[in-house]
C-alpha atoms as a PDB file:
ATOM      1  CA  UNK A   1     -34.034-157.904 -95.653  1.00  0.00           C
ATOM      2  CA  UNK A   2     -33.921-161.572 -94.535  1.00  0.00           C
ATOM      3  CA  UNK A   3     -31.316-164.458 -95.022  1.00  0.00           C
ATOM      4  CA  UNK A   4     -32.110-167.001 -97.622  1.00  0.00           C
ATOM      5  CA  UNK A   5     -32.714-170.759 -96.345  1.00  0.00           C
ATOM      6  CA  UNK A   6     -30.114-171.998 -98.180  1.00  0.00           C
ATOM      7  CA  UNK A   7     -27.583-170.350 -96.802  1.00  0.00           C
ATOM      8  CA  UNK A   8     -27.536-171.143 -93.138  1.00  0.00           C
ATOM      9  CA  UNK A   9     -25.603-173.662 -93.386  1.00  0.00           C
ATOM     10  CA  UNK A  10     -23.009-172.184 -95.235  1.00  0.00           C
ATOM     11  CA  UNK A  11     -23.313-168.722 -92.739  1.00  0.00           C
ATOM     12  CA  UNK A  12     -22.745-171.247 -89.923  1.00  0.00           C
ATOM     13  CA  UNK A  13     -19.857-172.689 -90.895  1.00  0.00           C
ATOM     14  CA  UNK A  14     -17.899-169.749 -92.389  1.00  0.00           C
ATOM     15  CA  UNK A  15     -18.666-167.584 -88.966  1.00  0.00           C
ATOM     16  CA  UNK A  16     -17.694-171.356 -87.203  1.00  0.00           C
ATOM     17  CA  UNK A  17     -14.273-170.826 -89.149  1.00  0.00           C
ATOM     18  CA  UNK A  18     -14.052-166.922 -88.758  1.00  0.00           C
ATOM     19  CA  UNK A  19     -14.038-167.654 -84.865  1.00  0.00           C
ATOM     20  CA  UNK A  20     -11.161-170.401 -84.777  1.00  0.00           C
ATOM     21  CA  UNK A  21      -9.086-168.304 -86.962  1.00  0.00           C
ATOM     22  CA  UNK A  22      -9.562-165.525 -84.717  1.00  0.00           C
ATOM     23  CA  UNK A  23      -9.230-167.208 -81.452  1.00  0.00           C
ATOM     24  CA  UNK A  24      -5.878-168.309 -82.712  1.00  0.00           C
ATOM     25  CA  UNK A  25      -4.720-165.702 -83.812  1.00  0.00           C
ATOM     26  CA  UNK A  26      -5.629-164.004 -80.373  1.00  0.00           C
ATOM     27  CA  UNK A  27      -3.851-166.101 -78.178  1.00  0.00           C
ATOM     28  CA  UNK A  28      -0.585-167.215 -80.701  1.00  0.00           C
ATOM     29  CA  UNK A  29       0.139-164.132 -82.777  1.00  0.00           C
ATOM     30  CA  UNK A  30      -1.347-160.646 -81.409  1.00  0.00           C
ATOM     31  CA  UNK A  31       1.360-160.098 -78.722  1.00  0.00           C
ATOM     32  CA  UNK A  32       4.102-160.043 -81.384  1.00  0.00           C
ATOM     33  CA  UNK A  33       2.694-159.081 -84.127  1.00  0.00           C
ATOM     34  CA  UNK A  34      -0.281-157.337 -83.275  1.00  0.00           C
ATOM     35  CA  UNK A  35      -0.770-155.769 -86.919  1.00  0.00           C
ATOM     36  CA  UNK A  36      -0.908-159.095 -88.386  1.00  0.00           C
ATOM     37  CA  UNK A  37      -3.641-160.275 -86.100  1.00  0.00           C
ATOM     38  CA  UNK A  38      -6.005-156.983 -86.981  1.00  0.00           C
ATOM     39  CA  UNK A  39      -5.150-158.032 -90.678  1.00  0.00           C
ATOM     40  CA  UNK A  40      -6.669-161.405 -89.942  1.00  0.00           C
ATOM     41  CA  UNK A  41      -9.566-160.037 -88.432  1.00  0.00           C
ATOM     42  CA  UNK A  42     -10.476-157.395 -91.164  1.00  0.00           C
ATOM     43  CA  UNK A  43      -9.588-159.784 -93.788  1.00  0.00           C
ATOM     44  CA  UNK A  44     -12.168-163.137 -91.888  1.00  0.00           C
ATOM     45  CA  UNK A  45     -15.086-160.634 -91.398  1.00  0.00           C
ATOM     46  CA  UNK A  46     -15.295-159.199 -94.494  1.00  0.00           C
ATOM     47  CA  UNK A  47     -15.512-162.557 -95.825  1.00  0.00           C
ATOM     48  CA  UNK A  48     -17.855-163.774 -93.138  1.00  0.00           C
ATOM     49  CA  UNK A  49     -19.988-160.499 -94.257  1.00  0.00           C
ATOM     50  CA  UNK A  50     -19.642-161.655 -97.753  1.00  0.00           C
ATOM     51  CA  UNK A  51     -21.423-164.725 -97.165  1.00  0.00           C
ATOM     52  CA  UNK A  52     -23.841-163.339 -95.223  1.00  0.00           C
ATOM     53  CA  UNK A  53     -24.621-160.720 -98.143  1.00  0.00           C
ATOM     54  CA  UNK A  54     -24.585-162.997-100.548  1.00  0.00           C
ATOM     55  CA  UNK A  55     -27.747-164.811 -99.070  1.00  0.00           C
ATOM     56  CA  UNK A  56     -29.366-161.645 -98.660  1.00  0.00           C
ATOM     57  CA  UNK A  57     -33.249-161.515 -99.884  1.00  0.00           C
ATOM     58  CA  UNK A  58     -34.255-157.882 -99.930  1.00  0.00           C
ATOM     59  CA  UNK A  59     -38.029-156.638 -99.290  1.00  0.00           C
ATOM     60  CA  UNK A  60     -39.083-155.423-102.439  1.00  0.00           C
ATOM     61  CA  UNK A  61     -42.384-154.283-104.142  1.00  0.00           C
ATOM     62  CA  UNK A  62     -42.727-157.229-107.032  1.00  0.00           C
ATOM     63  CA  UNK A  63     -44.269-156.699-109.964  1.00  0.00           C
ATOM     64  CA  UNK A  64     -46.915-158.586-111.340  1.00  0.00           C
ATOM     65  CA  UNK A  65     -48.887-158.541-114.934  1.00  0.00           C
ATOM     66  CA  UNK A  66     -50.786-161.121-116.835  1.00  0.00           C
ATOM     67  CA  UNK A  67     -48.916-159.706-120.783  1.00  0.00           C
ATOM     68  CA  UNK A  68     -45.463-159.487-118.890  1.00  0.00           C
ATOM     69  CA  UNK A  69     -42.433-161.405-118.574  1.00  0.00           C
ATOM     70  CA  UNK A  70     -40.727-160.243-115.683  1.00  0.00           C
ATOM     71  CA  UNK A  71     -36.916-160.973-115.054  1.00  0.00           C
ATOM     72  CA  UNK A  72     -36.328-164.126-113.150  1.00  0.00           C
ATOM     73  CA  UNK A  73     -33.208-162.830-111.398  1.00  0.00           C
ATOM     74  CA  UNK A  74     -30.481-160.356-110.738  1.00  0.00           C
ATOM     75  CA  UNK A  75     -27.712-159.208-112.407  1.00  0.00           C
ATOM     76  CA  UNK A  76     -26.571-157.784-116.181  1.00  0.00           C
ATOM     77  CA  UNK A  77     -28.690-158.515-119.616  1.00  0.00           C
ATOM     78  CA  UNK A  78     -25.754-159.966-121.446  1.00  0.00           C
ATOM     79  CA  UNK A  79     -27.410-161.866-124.553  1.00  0.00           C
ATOM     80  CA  UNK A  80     -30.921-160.834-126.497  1.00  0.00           C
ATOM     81  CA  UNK A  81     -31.029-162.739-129.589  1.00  0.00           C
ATOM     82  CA  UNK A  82     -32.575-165.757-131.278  1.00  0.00           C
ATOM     83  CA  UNK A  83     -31.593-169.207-131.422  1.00  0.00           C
ATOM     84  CA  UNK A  84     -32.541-172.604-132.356  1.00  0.00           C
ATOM     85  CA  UNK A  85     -33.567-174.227-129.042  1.00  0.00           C
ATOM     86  CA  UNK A  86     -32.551-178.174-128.834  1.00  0.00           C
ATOM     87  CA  UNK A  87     -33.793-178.959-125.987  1.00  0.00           C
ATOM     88  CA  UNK A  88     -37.521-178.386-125.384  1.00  0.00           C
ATOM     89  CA  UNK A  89     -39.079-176.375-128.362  1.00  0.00           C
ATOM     90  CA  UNK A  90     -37.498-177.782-131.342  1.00  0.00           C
ATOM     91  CA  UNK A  91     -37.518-174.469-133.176  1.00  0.00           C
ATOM     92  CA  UNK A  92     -36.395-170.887-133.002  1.00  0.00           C
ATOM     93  CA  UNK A  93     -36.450-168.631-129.670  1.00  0.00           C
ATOM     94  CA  UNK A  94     -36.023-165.408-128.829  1.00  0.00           C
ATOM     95  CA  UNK A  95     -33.182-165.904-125.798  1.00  0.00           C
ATOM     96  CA  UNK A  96     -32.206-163.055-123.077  1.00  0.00           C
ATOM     97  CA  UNK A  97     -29.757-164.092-120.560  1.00  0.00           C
ATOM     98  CA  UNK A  98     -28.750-162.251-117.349  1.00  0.00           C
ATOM     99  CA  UNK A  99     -25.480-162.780-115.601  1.00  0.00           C
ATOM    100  CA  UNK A 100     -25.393-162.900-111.984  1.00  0.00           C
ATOM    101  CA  UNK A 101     -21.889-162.319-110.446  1.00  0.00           C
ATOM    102  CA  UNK A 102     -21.404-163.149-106.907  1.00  0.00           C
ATOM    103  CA  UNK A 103     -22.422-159.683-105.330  1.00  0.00           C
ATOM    104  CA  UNK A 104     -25.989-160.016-106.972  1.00  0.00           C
ATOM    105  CA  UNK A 105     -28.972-161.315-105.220  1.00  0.00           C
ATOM    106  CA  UNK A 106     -29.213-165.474-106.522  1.00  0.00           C
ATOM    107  CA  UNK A 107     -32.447-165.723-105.595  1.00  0.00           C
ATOM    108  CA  UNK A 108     -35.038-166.810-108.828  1.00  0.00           C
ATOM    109  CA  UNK A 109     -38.007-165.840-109.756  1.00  0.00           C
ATOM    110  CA  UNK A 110     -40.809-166.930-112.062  1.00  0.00           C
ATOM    111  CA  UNK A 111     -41.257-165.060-114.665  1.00  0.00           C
ATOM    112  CA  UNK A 112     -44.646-165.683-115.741  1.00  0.00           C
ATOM    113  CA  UNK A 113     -47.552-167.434-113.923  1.00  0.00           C
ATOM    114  CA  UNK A 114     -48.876-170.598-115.164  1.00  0.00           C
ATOM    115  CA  UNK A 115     -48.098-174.488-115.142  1.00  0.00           C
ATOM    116  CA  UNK A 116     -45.355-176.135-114.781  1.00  0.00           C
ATOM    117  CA  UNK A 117     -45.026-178.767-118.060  1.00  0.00           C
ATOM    118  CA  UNK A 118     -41.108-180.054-117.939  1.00  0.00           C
ATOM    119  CA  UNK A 119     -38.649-179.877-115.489  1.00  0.00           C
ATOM    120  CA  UNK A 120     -35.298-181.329-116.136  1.00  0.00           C
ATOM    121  CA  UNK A 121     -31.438-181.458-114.706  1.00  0.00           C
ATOM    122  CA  UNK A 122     -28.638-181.365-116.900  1.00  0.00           C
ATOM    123  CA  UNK A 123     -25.180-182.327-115.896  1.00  0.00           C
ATOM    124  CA  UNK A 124     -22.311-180.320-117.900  1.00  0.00           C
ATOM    125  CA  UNK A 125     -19.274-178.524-117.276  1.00  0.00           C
ATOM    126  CA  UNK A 126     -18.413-175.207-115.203  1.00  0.00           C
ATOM    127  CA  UNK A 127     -17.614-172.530-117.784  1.00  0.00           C
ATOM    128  CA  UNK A 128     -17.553-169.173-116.737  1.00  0.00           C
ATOM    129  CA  UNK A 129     -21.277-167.984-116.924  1.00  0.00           C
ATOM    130  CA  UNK A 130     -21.237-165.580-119.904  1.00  0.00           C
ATOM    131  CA  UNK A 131     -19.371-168.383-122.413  1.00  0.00           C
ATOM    132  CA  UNK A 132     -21.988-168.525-125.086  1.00  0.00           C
ATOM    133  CA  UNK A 133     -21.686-172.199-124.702  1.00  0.00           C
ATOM    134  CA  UNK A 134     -22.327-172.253-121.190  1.00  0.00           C
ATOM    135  CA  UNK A 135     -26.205-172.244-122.467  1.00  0.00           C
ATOM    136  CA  UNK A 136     -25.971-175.578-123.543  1.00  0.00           C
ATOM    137  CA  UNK A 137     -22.800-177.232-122.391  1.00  0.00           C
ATOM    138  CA  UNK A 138     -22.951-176.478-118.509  1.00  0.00           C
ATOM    139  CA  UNK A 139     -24.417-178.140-115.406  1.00  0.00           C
ATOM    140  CA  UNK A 140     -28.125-176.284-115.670  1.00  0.00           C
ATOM    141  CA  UNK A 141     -31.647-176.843-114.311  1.00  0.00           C
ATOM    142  CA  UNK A 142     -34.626-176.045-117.425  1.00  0.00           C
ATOM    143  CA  UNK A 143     -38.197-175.228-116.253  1.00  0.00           C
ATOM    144  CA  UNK A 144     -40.611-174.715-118.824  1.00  0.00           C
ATOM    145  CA  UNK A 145     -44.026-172.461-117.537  1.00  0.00           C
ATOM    146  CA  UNK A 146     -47.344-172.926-119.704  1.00  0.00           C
ATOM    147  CA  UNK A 147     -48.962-169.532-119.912  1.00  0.00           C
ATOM    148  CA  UNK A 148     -51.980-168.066-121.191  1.00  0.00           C
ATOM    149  CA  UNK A 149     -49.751-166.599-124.140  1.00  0.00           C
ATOM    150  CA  UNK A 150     -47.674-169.491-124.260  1.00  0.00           C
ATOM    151  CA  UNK A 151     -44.722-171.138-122.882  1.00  0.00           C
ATOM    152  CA  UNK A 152     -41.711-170.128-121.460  1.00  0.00           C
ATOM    153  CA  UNK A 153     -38.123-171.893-121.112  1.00  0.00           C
ATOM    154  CA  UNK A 154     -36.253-170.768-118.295  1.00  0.00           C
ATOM    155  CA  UNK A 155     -32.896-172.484-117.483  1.00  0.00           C
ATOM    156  CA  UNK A 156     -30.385-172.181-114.544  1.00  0.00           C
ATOM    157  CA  UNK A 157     -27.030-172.152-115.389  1.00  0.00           C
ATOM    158  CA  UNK A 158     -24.058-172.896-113.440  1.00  0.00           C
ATOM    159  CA  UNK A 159     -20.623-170.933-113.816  1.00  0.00           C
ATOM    160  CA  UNK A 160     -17.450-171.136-113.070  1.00  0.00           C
ATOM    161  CA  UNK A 161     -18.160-170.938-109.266  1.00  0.00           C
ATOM    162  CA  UNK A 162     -21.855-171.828-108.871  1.00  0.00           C
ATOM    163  CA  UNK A 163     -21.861-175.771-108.759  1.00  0.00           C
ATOM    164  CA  UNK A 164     -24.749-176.280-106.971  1.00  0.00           C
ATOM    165  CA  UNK A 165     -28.265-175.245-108.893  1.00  0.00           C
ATOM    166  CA  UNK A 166     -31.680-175.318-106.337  1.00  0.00           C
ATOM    167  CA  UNK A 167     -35.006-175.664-108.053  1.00  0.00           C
ATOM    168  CA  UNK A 168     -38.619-176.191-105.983  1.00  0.00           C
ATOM    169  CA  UNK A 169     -40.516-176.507-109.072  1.00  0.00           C
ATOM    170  CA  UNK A 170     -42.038-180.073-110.042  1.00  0.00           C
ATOM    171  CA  UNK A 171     -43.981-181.034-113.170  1.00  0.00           C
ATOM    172  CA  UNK A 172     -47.734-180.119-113.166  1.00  0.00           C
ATOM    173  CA  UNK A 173     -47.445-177.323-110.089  1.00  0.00           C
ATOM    174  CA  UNK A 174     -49.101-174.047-110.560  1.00  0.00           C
ATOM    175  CA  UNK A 175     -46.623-171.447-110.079  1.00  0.00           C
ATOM    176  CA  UNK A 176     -47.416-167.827-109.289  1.00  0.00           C
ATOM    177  CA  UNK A 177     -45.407-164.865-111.322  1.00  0.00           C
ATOM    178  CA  UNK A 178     -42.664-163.638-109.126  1.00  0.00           C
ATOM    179  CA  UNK A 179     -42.851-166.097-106.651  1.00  0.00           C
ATOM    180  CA  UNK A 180     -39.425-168.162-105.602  1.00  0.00           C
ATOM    181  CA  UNK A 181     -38.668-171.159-107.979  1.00  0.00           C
ATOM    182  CA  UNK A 182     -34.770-171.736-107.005  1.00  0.00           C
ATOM    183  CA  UNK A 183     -31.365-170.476-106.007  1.00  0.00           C
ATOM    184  CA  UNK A 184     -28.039-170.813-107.164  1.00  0.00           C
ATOM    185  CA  UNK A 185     -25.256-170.724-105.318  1.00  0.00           C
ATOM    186  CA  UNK A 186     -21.921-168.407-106.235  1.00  0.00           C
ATOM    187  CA  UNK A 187     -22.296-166.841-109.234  1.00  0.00           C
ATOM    188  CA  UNK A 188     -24.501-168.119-112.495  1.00  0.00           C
ATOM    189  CA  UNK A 189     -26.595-167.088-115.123  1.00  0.00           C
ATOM    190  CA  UNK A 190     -30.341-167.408-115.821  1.00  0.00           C
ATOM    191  CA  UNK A 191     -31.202-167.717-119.729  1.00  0.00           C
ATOM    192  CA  UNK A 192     -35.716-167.535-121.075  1.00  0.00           C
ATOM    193  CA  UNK A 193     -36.616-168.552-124.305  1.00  0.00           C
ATOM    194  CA  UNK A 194     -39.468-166.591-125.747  1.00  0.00           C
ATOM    195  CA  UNK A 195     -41.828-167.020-128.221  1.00  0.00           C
ATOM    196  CA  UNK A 196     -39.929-165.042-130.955  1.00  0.00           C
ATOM    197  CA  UNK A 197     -41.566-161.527-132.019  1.00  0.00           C
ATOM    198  CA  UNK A 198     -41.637-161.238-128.347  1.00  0.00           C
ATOM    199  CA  UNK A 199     -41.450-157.822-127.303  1.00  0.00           C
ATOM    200  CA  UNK A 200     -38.265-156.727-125.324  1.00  0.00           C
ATOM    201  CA  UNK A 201     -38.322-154.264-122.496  1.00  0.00           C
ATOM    202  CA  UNK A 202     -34.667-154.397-121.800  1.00  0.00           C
ATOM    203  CA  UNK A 203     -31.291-153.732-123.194  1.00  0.00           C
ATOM    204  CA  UNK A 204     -28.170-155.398-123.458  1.00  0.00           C
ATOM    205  CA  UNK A 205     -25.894-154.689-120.327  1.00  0.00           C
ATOM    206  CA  UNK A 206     -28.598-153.343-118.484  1.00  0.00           C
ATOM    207  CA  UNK A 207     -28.816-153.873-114.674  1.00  0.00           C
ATOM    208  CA  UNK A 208     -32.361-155.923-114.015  1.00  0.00           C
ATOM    209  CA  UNK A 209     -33.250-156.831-110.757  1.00  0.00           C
ATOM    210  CA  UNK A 210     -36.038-160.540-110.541  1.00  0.00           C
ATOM    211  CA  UNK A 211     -39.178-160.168-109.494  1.00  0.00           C
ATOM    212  CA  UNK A 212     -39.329-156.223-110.501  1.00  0.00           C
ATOM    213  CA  UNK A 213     -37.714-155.432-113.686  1.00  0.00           C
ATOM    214  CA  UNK A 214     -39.964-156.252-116.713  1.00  0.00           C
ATOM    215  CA  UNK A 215     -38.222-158.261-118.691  1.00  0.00           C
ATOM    216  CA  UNK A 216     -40.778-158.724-122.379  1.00  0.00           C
ATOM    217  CA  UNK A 217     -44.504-158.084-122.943  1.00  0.00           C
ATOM    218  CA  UNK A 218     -46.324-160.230-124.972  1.00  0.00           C
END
């Protein structure tokens, strides 16, 4: 396991506050109350440990396949069912979503291999991640991939404590299936549109973990 890029920063300055806290505590409270000072220390590190786990990037065998869509990212299949996408396609898409809560890994994934052909940022609001609206009314980050069996919409969505959406991915790069495209920060939700007749791999409320789990086959 190694520690994502993104969050060293934020590991640096949570174990910069775990230490004042503590160092306080030390010198002003643990002679009198000495239970209250252990409480602050149990209560900092496991929050300290928290961040640290939540930039976590496991070693993991990835799996890789030119007819399969594999899942872009941790967490829970919440939605599998069409809709009419505004956006990019202009027609009817077969959607899955996964819901990442903050325990889950945040790092994404690219589904598929191919180009990239649009790549756009989308200011919105911050409702909670599995709001059917939060598809389309949220802050979110849409990458469409041209593959061999066609193209794929996949969108970063921002919840109710993820307000800050990372995505490497430019117009015109090649992108390799399974490799890194973004992170999100704090809980979130990834949605992909697929070609509808698509065939689904996965069921609703299963746990799916990106890079591994196959997600469709074409």
């Amino acid at each position: 396991m190694t520690i994502h890029k993104e969050g060293y920063k934020s590991i640096l300055i949570t174990a910069i506050i775990f230490a004042v806290i503590n160092l306080l505590s030390f010198y002003f409270i643990s002679y009198n109350l000495p239970w209250l000072s252990w409480l602050i220390f149990v209560v900092t590190l496991g929050l300290l440990l928290f961040i640290i786990s939540f930039f976590r990037v496991p070693n993991r065998q990835l799996t890789k396949g030119d007819n399969l869509v594999i899942c872009p990212a941790d967490g829970k299949v919440v939605v599998i069912e069409e809709v009419f996408d505004e956006e990019y396609f202009k027609d009817k898409r077969l959607q899955l979503s996964i819901f990442m809560s903050p325990a889950n890994v945040h790092q994404n994934r690219n589904p598929v291999a191919g180009e990239v052909v649009y790549n756009q940022y989308h200011k919105g609001k911050y409702l909670v991640a599995w709001h059917p609206k939060s598809s389309t009314e949220n802050e979110r980050h849409s990458v469409v991939i041209r593959h061999a069996k066609g193209e794929i919409l996949v969108k970063q969505i921002a919840g109710a404590l993820a307000k800050r959406i990372i995505n490497y991915l430019t117009v015109g790069q090649k992108v390799e299936q399974s490799a890194e495209y973004g992170f999100i920060k704090f809980g979130s939700r990834v949605d992909v549109l697929l070609p509808v007749g698509t065939k689904v791999n996965v069921q609703l409320n299963q746990t799916v973990q990106g890079g591994v789990t196959i997600l469709a086959t074409f």
